[in-house]
Protein backbone atom coordinates (compact mmCIF):
# COMPACT_ATOMS: atom_id res chain seq x y z
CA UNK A 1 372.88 188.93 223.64
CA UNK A 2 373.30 185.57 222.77
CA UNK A 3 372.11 183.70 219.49
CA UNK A 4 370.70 180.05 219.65
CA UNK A 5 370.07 177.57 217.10
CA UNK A 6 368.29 175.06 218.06
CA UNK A 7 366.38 171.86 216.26
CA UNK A 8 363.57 170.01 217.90
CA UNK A 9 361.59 166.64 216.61
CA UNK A 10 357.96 165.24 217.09
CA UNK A 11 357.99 161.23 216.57
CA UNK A 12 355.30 158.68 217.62
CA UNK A 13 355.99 155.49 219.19
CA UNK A 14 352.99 153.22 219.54
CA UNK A 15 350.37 155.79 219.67
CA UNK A 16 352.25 158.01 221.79
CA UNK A 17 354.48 161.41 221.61
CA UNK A 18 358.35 160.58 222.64
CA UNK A 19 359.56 162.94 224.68
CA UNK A 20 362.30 163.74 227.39
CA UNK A 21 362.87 164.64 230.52
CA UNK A 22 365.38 167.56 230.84
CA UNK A 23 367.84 167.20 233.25
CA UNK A 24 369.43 170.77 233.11
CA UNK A 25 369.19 174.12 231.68
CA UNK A 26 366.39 176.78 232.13
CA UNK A 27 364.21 173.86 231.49
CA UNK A 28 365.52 171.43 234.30
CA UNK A 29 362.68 168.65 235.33
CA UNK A 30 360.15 169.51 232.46
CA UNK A 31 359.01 167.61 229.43
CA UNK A 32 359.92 168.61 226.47
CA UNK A 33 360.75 167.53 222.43
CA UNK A 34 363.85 165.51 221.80
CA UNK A 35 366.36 168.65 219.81
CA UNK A 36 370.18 170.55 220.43
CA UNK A 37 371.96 173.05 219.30
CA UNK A 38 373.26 173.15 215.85
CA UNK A 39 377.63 172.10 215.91
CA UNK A 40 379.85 173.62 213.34
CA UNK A 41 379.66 172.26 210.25
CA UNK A 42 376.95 170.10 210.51
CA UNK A 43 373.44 170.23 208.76
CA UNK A 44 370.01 170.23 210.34
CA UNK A 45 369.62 166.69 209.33
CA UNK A 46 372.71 165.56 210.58
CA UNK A 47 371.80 167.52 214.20
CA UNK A 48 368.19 166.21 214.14
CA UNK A 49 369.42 162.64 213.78
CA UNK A 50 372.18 163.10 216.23
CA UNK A 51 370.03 164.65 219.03
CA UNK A 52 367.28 162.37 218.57
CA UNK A 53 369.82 158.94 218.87
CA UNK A 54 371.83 160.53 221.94
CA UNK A 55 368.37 161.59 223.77
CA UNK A 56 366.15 158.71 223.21
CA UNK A 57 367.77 155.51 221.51
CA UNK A 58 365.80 155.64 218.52
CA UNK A 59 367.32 155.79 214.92
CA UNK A 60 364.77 158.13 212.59
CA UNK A 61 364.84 159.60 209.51
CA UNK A 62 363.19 163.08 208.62
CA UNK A 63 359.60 163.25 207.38
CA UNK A 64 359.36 167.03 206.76
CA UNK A 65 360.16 170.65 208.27
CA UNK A 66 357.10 171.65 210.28
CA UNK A 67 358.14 175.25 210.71
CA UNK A 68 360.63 177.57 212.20
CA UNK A 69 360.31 179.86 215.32
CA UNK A 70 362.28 181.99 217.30
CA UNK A 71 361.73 184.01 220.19
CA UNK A 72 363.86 185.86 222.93
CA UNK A 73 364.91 184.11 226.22
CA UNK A 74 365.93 185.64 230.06
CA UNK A 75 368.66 183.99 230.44
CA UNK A 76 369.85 183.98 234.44
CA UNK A 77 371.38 180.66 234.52
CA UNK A 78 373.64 181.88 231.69
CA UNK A 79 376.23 184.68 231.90
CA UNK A 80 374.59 186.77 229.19
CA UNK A 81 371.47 188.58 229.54
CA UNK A 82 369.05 187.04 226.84
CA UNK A 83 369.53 184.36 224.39
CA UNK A 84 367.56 185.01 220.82
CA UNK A 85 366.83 181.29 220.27
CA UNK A 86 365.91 180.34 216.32
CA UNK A 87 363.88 176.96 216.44
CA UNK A 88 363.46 174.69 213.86
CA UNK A 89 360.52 171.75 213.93
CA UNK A 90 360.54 168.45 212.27
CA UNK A 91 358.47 165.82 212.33
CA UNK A 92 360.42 162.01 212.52
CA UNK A 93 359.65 158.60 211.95
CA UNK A 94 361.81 155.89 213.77
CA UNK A 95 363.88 153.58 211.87
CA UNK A 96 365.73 151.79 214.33
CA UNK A 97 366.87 151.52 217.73
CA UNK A 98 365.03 150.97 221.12
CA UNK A 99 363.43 153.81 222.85
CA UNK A 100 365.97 154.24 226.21
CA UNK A 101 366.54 156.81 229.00
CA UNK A 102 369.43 158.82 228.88
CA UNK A 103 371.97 158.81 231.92
């Protein structure tokens, strides 16, 4: 088994929920929350921040922890047989940037 940290953000833009569209994974063509995996050495912050910039444009800054999850994952486009995947939720305000579409 496999162990998965991941951090995922909520963050309006004019009135509306910015989200992505994933191009790969278990989760290839779907919607879902901008978020990644945690690197070595880095904080949550610094991997909320990150993932958020590289996924949508925006610059944000954190505006609390809405809660942690985690919960157990098939995982047949993977090598291993399940992933346990610990989630952590935040909920961001943009800062900066311009909303843009990842290549």
């Amino acid at each position: 088994m496999e162990l998965s940290y991941k951090n995922f953000s909520s963050c309006l833009e004019d009135e509306k929920m910015v989200v992505i569209h994933k191009n790969g994974g278990p989760y290839i063509h779907r919607y879902d929350l901008s978020g990644g995996s945690l690197e070595e050495y880095k904080s949550l912050s610094d991997a909320v921040k990150r993932e958020f910039l590289e996924e949508t444009g925006l610059e944000i800054e954190i505006v609390k922890k809405l809660g942690v999850v985690d919960f157990m994952l098939s995982s047949d486009w993977r090598d291993s047989t399940q992933v346990h995947h610990i989630c952590v939720y935040f909920l961001v305000k943009k800062v900066g940037g311009h909303l843009t579409s990842p290549n």
